[in-house]
C-alpha atoms as a PDB file:
ATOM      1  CA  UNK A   1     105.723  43.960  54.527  1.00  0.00           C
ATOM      2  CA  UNK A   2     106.194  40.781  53.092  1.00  0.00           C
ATOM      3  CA  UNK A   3     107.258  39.228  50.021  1.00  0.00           C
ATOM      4  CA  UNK A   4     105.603  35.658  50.090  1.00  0.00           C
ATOM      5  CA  UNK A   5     103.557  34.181  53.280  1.00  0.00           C
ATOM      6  CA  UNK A   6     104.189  30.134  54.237  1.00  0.00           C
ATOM      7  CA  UNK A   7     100.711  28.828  55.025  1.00  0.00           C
ATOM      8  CA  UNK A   8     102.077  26.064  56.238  1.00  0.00           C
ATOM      9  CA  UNK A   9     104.678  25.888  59.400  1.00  0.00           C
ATOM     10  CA  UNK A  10     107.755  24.889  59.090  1.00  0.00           C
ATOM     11  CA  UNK A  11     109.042  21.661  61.780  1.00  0.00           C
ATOM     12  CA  UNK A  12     112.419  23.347  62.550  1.00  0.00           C
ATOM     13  CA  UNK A  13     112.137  22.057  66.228  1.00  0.00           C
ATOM     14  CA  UNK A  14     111.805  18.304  64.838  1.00  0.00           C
ATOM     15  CA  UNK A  15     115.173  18.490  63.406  1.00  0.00           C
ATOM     16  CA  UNK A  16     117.207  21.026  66.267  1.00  0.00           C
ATOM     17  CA  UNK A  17     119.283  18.172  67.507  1.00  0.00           C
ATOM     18  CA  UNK A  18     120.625  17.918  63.871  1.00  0.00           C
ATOM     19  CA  UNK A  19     121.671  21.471  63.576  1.00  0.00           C
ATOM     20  CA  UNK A  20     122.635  22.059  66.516  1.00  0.00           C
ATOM     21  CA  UNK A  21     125.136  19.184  66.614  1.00  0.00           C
ATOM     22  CA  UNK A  22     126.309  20.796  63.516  1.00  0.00           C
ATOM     23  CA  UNK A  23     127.167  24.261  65.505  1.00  0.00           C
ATOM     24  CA  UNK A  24     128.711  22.045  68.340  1.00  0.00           C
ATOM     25  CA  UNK A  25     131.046  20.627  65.893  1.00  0.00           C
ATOM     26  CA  UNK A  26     131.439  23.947  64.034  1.00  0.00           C
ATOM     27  CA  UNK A  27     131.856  25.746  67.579  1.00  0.00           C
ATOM     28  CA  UNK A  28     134.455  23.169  68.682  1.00  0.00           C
ATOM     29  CA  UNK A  29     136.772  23.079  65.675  1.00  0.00           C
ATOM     30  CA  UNK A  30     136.996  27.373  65.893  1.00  0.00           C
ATOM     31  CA  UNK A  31     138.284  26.943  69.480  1.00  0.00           C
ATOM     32  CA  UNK A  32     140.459  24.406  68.139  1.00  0.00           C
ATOM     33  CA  UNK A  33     142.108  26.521  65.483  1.00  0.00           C
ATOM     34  CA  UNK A  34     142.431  29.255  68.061  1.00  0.00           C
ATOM     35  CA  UNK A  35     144.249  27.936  70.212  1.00  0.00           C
ATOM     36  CA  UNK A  36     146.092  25.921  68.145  1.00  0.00           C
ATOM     37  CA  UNK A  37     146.686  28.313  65.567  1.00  0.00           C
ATOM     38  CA  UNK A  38     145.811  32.037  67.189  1.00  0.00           C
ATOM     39  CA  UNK A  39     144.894  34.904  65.391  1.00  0.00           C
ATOM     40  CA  UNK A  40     147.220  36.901  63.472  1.00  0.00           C
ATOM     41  CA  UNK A  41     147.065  40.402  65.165  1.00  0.00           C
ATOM     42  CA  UNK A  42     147.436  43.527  63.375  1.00  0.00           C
ATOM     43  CA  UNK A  43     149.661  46.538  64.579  1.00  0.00           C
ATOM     44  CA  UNK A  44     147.594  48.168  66.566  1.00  0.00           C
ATOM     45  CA  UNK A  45     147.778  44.865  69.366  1.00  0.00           C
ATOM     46  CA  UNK A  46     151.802  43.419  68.450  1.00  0.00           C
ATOM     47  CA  UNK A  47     153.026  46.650  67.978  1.00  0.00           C
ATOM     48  CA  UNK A  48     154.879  48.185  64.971  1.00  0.00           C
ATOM     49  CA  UNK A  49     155.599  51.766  62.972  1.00  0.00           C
ATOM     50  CA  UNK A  50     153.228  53.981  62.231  1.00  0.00           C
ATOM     51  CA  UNK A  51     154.087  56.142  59.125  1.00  0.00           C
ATOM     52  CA  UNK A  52     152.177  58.891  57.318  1.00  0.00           C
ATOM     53  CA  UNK A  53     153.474  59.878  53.734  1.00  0.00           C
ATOM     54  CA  UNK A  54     152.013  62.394  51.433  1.00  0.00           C
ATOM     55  CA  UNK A  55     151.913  62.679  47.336  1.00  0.00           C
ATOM     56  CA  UNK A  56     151.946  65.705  45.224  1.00  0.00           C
ATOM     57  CA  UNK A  57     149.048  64.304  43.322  1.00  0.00           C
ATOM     58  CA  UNK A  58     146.019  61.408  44.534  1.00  0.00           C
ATOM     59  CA  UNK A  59     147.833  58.333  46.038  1.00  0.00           C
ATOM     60  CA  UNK A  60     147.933  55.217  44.088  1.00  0.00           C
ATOM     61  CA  UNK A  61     147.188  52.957  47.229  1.00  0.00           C
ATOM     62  CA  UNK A  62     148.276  49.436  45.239  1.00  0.00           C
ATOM     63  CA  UNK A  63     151.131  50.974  44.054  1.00  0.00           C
ATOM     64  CA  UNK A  64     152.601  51.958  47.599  1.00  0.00           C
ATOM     65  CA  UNK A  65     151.097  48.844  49.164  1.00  0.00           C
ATOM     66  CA  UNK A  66     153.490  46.683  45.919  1.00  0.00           C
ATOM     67  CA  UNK A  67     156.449  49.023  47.123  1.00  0.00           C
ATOM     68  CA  UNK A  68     156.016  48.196  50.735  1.00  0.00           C
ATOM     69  CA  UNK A  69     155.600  44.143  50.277  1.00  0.00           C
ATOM     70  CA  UNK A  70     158.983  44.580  48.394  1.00  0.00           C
ATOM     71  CA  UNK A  71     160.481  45.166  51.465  1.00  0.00           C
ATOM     72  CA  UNK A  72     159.600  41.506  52.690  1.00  0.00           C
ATOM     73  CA  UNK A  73     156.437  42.671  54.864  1.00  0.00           C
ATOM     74  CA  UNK A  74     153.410  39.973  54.045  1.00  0.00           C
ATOM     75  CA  UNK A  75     151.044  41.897  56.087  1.00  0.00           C
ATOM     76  CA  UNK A  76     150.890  45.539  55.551  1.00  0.00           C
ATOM     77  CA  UNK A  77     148.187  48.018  56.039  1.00  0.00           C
ATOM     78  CA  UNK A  78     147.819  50.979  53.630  1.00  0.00           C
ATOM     79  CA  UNK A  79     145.158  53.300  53.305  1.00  0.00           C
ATOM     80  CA  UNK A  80     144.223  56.713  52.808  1.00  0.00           C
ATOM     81  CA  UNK A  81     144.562  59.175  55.527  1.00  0.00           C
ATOM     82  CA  UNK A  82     142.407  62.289  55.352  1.00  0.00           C
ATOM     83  CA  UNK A  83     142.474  63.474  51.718  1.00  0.00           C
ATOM     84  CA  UNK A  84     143.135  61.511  48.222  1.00  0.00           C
ATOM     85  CA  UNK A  85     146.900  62.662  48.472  1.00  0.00           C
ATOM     86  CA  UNK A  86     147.806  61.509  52.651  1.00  0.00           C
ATOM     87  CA  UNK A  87     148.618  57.735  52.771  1.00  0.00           C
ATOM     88  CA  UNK A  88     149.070  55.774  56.367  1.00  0.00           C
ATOM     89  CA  UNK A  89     151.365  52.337  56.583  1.00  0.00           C
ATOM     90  CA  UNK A  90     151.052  50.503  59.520  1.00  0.00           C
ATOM     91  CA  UNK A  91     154.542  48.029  59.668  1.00  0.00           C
ATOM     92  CA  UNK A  92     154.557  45.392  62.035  1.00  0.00           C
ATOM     93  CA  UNK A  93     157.271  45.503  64.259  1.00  0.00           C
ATOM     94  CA  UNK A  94     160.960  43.471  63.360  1.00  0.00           C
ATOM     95  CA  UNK A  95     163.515  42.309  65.792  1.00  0.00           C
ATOM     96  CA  UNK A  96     166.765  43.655  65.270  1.00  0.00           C
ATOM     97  CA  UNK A  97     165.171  46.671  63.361  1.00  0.00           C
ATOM     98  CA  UNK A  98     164.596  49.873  64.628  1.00  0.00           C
ATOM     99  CA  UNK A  99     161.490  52.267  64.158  1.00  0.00           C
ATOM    100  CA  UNK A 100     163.674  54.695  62.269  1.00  0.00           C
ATOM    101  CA  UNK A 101     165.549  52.231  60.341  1.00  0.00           C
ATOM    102  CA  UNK A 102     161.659  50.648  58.967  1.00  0.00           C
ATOM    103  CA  UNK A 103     160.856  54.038  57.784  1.00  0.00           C
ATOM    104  CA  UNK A 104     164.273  55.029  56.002  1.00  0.00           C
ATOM    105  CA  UNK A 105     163.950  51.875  53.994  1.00  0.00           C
ATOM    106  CA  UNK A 106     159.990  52.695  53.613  1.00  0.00           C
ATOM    107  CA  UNK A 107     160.540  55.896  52.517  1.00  0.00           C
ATOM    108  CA  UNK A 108     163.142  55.112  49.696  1.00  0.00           C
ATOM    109  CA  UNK A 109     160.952  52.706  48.419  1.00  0.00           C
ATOM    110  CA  UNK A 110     158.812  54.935  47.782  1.00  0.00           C
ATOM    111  CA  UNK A 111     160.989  57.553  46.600  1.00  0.00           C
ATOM    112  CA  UNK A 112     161.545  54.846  43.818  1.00  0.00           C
ATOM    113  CA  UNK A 113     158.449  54.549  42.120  1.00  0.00           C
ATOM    114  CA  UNK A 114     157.141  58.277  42.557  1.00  0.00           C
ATOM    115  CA  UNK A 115     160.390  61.039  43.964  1.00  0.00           C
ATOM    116  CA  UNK A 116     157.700  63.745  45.315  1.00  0.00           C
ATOM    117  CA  UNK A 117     156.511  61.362  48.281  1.00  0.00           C
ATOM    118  CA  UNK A 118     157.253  63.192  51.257  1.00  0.00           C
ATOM    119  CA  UNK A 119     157.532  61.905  55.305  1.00  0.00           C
ATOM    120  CA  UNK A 120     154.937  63.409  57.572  1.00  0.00           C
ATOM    121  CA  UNK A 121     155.345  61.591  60.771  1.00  0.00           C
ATOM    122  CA  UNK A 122     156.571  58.463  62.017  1.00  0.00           C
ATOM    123  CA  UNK A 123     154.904  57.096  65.247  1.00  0.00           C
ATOM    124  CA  UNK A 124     155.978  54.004  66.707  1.00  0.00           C
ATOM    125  CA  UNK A 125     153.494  51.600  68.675  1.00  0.00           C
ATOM    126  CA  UNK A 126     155.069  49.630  71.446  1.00  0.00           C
ATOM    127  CA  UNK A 127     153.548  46.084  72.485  1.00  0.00           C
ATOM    128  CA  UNK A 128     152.147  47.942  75.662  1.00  0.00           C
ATOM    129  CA  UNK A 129     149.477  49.687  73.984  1.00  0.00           C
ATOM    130  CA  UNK A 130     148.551  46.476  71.903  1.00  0.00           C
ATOM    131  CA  UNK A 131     148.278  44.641  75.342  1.00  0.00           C
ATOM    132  CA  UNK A 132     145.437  47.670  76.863  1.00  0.00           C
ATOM    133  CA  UNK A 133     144.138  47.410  73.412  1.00  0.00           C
ATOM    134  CA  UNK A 134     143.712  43.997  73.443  1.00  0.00           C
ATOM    135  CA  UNK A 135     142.299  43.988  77.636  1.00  0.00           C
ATOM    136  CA  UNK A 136     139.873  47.341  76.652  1.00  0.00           C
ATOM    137  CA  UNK A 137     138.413  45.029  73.673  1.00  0.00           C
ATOM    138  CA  UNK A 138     138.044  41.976  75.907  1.00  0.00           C
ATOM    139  CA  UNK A 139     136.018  44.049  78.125  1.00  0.00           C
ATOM    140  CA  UNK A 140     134.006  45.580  75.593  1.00  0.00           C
ATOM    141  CA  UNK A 141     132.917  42.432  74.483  1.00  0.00           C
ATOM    142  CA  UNK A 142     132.174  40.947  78.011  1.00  0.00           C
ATOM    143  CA  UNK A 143     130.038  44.450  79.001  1.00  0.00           C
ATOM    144  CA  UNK A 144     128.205  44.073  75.618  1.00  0.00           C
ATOM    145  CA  UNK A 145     127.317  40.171  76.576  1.00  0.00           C
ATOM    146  CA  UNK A 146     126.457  41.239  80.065  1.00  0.00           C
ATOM    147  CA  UNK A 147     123.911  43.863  78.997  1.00  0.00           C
ATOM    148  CA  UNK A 148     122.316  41.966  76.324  1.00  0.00           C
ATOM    149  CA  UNK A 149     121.564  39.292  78.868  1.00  0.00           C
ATOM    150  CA  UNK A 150     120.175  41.954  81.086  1.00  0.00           C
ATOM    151  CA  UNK A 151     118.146  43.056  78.254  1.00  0.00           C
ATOM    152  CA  UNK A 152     116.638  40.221  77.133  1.00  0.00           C
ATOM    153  CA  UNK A 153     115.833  39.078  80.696  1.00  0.00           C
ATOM    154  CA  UNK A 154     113.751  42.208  82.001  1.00  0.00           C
ATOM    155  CA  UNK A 155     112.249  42.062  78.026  1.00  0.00           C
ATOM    156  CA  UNK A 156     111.006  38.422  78.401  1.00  0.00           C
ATOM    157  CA  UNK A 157     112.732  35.859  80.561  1.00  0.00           C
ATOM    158  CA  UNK A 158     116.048  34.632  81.814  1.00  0.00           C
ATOM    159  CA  UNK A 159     115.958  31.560  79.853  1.00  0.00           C
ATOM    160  CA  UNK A 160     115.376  33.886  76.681  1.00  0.00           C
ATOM    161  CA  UNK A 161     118.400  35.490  77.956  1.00  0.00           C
ATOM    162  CA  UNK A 162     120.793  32.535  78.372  1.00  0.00           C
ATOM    163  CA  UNK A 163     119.474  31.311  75.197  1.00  0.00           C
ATOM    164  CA  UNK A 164     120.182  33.972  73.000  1.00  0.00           C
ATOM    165  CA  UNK A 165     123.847  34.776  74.753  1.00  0.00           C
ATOM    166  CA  UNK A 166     124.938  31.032  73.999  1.00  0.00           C
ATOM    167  CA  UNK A 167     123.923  31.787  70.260  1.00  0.00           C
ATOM    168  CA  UNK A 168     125.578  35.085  69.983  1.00  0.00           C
ATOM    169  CA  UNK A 169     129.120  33.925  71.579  1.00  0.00           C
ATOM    170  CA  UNK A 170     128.772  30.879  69.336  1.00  0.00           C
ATOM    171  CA  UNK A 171     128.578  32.839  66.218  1.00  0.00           C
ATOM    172  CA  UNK A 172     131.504  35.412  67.556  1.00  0.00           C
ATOM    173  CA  UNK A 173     133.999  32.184  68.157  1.00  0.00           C
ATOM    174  CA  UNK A 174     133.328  30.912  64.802  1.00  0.00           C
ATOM    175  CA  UNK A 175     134.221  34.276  63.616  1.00  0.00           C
ATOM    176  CA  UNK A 176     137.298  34.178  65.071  1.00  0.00           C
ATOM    177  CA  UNK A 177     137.912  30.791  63.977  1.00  0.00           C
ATOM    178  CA  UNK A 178     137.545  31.916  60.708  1.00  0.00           C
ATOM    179  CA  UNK A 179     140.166  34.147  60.768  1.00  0.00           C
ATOM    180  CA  UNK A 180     142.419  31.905  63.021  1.00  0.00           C
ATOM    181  CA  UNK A 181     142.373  28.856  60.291  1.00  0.00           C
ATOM    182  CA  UNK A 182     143.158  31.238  57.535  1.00  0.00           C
ATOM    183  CA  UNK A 183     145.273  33.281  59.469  1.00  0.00           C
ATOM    184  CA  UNK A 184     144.304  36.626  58.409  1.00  0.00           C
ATOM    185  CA  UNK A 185     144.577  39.604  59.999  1.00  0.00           C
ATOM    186  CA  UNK A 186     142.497  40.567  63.510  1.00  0.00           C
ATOM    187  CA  UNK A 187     142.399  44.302  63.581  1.00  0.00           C
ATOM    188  CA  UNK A 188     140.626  46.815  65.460  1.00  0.00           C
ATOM    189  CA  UNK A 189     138.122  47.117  62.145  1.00  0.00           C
ATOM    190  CA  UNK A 190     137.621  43.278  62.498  1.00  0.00           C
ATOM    191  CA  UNK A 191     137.013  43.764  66.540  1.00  0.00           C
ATOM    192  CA  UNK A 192     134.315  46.427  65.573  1.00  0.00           C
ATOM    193  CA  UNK A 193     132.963  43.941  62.989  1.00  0.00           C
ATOM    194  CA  UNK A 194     132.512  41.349  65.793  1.00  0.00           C
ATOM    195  CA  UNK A 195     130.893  44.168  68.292  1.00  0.00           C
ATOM    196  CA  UNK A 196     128.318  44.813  65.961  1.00  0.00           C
ATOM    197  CA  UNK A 197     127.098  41.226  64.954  1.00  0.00           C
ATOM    198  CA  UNK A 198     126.476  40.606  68.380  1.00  0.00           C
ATOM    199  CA  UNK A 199     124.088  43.726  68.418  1.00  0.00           C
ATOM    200  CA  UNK A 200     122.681  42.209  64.946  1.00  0.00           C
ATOM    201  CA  UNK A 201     122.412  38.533  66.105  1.00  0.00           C
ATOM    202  CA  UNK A 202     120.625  39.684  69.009  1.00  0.00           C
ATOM    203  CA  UNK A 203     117.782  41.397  67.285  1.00  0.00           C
ATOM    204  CA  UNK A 204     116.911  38.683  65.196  1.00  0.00           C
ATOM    205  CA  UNK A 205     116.437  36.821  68.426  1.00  0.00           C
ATOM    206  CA  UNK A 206     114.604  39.758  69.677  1.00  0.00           C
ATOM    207  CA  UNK A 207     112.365  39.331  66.967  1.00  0.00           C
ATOM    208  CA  UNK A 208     111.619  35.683  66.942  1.00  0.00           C
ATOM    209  CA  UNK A 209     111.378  35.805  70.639  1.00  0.00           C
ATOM    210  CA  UNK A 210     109.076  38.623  70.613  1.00  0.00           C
ATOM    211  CA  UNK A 211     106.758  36.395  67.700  1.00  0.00           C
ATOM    212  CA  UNK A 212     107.099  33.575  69.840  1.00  0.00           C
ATOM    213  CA  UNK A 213     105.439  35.278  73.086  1.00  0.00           C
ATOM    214  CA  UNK A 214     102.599  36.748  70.632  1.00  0.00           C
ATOM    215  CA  UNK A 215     101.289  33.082  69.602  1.00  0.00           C
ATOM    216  CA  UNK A 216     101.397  32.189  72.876  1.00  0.00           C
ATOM    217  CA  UNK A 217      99.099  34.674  74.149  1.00  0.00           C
ATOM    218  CA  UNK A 218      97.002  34.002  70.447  1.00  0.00           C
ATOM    219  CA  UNK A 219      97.390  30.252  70.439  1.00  0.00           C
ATOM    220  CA  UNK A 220      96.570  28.557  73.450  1.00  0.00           C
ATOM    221  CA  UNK A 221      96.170  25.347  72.241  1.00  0.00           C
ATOM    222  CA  UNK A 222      99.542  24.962  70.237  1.00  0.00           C
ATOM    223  CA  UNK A 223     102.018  23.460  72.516  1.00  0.00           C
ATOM    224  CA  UNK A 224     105.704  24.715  73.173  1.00  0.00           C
ATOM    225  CA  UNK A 225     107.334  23.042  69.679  1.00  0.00           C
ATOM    226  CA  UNK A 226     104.474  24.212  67.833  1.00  0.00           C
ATOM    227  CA  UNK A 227     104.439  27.867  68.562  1.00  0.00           C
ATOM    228  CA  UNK A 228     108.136  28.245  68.238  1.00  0.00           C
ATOM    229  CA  UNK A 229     108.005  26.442  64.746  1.00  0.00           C
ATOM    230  CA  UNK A 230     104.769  29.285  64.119  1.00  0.00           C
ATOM    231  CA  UNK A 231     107.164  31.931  65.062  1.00  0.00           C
ATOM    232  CA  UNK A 232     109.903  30.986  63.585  1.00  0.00           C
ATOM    233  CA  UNK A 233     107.922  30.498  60.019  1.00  0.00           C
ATOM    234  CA  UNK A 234     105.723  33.651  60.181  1.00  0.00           C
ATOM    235  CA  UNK A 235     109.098  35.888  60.087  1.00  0.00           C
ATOM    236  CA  UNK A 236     110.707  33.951  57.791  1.00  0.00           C
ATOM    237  CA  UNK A 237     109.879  36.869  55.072  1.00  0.00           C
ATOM    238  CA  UNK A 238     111.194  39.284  57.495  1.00  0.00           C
ATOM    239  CA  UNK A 239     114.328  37.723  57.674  1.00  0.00           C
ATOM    240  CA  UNK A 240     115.140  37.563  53.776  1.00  0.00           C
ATOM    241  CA  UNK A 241     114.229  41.532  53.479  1.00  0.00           C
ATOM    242  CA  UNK A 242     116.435  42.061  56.137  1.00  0.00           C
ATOM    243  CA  UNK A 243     119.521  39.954  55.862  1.00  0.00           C
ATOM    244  CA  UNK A 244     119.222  39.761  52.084  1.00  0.00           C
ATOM    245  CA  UNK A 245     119.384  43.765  51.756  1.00  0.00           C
ATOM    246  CA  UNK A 246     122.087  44.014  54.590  1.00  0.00           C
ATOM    247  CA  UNK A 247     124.246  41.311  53.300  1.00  0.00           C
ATOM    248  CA  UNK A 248     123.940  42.597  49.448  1.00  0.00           C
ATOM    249  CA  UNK A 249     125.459  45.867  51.446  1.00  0.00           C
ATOM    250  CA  UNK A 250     128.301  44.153  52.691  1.00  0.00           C
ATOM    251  CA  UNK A 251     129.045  41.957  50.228  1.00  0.00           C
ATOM    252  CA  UNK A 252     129.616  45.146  47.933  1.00  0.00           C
ATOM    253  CA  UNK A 253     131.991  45.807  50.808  1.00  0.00           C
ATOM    254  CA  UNK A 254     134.242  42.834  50.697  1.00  0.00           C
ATOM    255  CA  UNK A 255     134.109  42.738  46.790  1.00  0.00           C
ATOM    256  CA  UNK A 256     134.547  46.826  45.992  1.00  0.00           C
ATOM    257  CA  UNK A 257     135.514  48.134  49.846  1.00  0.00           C
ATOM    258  CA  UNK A 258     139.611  47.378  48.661  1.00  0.00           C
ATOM    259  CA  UNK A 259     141.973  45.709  51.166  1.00  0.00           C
ATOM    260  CA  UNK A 260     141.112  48.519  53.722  1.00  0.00           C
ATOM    261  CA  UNK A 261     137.894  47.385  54.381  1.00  0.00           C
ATOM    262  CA  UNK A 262     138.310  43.453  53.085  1.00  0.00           C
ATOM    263  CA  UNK A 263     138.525  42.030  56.421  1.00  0.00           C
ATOM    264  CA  UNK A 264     135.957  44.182  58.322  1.00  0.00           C
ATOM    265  CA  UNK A 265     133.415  43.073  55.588  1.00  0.00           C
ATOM    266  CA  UNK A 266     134.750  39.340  55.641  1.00  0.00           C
ATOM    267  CA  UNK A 267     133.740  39.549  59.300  1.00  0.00           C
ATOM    268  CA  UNK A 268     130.193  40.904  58.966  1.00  0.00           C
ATOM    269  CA  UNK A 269     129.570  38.524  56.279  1.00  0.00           C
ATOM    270  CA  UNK A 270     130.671  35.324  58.504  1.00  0.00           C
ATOM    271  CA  UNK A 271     128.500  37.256  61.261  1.00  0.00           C
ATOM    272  CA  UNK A 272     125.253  37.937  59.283  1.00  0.00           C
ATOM    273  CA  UNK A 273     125.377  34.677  57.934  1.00  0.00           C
ATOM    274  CA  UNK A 274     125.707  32.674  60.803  1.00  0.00           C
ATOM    275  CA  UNK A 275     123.475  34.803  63.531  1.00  0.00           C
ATOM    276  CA  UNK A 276     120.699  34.065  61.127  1.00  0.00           C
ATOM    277  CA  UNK A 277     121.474  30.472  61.263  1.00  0.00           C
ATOM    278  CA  UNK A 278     122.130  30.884  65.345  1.00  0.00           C
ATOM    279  CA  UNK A 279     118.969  32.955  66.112  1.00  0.00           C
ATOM    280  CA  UNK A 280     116.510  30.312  64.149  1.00  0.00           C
ATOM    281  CA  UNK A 281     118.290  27.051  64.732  1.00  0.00           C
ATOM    282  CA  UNK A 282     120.412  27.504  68.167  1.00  0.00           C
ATOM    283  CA  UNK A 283     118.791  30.145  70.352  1.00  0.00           C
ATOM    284  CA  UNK A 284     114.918  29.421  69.504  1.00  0.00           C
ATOM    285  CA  UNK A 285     116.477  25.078  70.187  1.00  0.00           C
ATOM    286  CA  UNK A 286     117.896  26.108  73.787  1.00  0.00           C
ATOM    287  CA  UNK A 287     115.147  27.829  74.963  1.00  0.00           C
ATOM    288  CA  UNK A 288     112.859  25.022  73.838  1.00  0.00           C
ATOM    289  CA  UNK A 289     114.964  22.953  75.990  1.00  0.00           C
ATOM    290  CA  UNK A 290     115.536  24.754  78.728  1.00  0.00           C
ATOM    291  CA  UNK A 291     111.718  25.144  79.565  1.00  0.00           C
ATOM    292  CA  UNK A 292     110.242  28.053  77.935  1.00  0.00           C
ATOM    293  CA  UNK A 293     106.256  27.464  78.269  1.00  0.00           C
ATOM    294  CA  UNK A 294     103.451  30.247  78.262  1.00  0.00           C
ATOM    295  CA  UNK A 295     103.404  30.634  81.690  1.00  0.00           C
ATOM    296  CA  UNK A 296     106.831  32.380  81.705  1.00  0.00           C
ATOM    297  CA  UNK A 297     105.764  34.989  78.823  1.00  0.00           C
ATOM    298  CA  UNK A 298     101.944  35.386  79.519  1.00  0.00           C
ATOM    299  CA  UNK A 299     101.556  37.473  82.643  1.00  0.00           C
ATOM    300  CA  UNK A 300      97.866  38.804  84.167  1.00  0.00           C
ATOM    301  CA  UNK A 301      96.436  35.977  85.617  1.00  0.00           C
ATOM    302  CA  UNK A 302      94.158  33.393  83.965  1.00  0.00           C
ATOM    303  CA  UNK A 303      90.497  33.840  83.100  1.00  0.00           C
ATOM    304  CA  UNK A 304      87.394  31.620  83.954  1.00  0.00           C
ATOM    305  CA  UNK A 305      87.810  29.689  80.609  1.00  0.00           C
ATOM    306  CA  UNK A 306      91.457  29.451  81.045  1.00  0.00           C
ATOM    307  CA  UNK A 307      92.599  31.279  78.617  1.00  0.00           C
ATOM    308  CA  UNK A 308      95.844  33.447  79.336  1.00  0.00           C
ATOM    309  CA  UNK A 309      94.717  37.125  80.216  1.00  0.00           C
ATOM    310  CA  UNK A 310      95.763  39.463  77.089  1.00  0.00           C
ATOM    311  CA  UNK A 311      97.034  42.434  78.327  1.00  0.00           C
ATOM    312  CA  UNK A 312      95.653  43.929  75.263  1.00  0.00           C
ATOM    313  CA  UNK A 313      92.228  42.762  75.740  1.00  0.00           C
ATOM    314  CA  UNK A 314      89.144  45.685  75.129  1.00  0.00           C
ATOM    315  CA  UNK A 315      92.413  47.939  72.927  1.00  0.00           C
ATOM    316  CA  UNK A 316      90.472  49.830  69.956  1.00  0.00           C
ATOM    317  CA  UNK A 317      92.416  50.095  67.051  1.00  0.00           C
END
């Protein structure tokens, strides 16, 4: 399906070193701000109370979330827990102030504004958990890098491979850079988040890859350049059905989702955005440089006329 078709191809190759200079720069200045700045971890990975409080009637989540901030916490998660009426509050940990002494003060709060709220459990996490938390996700990501890599290189070739991971890591440290210059908050949502736009960066590779070793079994006489350029252009109406429906989804996320689901959303959007900009402008640019001719993608031999043997050739349709 297609909404418009470019008869023309588009020279993105002519100008790669241009945007690609611009992700170096972009790339450099997130590592920058994290280690300069760090992200601001949530609960779950520094540690902090855990409370679960219950209404008589539906919860008025901004309400309890203006009652808690009273209490001189910038950074507090509230959201529903179960049904309409169950409300969980994450606190981040305070020296000098116990787990019992957080929720007393929590809990009278509360009582202020609406005397029926009732305690259900108080749980405190201890830094311990946030450090496995933190190790588990690190190896999540690296076993998600290592098998896309694997993927890619049994599905086409290893410079494919090392092409599309250097994309991928560069849009999932300008992520994080995101959220380190503005300091907000790195949770476990957010670590999902950056899970899954690897998985979605990677298939738009997948797809322009998988274009790009079609023209060069149908084009023999286009050189390298020109049949990534082909490629490149001829999904171009793929792309905006795709992202364009996917990132109207999440945008009604970020703008309706509520501060629950603000900063998984603001994640995905950074992600979508720039994995489209990495798959066409950085991956497609790296493997272009690192080699990638026919003879890597077109396997069978070579007939008498020269062409590339198409494994396809004599198929009836």
């Amino acid at each position: 399906m297609e909404f418009f078709k470019i008869r023309r191809d588009i020279p993105f190759m002519k100008n790669a070193l241009v945007f690609n200079v611009i992700s170096l720069v972009t790339f450099l200045a997130a590592v920058f701000f994290l280690f300069s700045r760090g992200l601001h971890l949530s609960v779950e990975f520094t540690g902090g109370t855990v409370m679960e409080v219950s209404y008589s009637q539906p919860a008025d989540i901004e309400s309890v979330r203006r009652a808690v901030a009273g209490l001189g916490y910038a950074d507090v998660q509230v959201q529903n827990f179960g049904t309409a009426r169950d409300v969980l509050i994450r606190l981040p940990a305070q020296k000098g102030v116990s787990s019992a002494q957080q929720s007393d003060r929590t809990i009278a709060a509360l009582k202020a504004t609406d005397p029926a709220v009732t305690l259900r459990r108080v749980e405190f996490v201890g830094p311990q958990v946030g450090e496995e938390l933190v190790s588990n996700g690190l190896k999540a990501l690296a076993m998600v890098v290592a098998g896309i890599m694997v993927y890619l290189a049994l599905r086409f070739e290893w410079k494919f491979a090392v092409a599309a991971i250097i994309a991928n890591l560069h849009d999932v440290i300008i992520i994080l850079g995101f959220f380190a210059y503005f300091q907000w908050e790195f949770s476990l949502a957010v670590l999902a988040a950056v899970l899954a736009v690897l998985g979605y960066s990677v298939n738009e590779s997948v797809v322009i890859f998988d274009r790009i070793r079609e023209t060069f079994r149908r084009q023999r006489r286009m050189n390298t350049t020109e049949v990534i350029d082909h490629a490149i252009t001829s999904t171009i109406s793929r792309t905006i059905i795709t992202h364009g429906s996917t990132q109207i989804m999440v945008l009604s996320m970020l703008l309706f989702g509520g501060a629950t689901l603000h900063y998984f959303a603001m994640a995905l959007t950074i992600g979508i955005l720039f994995g489209i900009y990495s798959s066409v402008f950085v991956a497609a640019a790296i493997a272009m440089w690192l080699g990638i001719k026919r003879e890597d993608l077109v396997k069978g031999g070579v007939k008498k006329d020269g062409d590339p043997a198409d494994p396809n050739a004599g198929a009836t349709v």
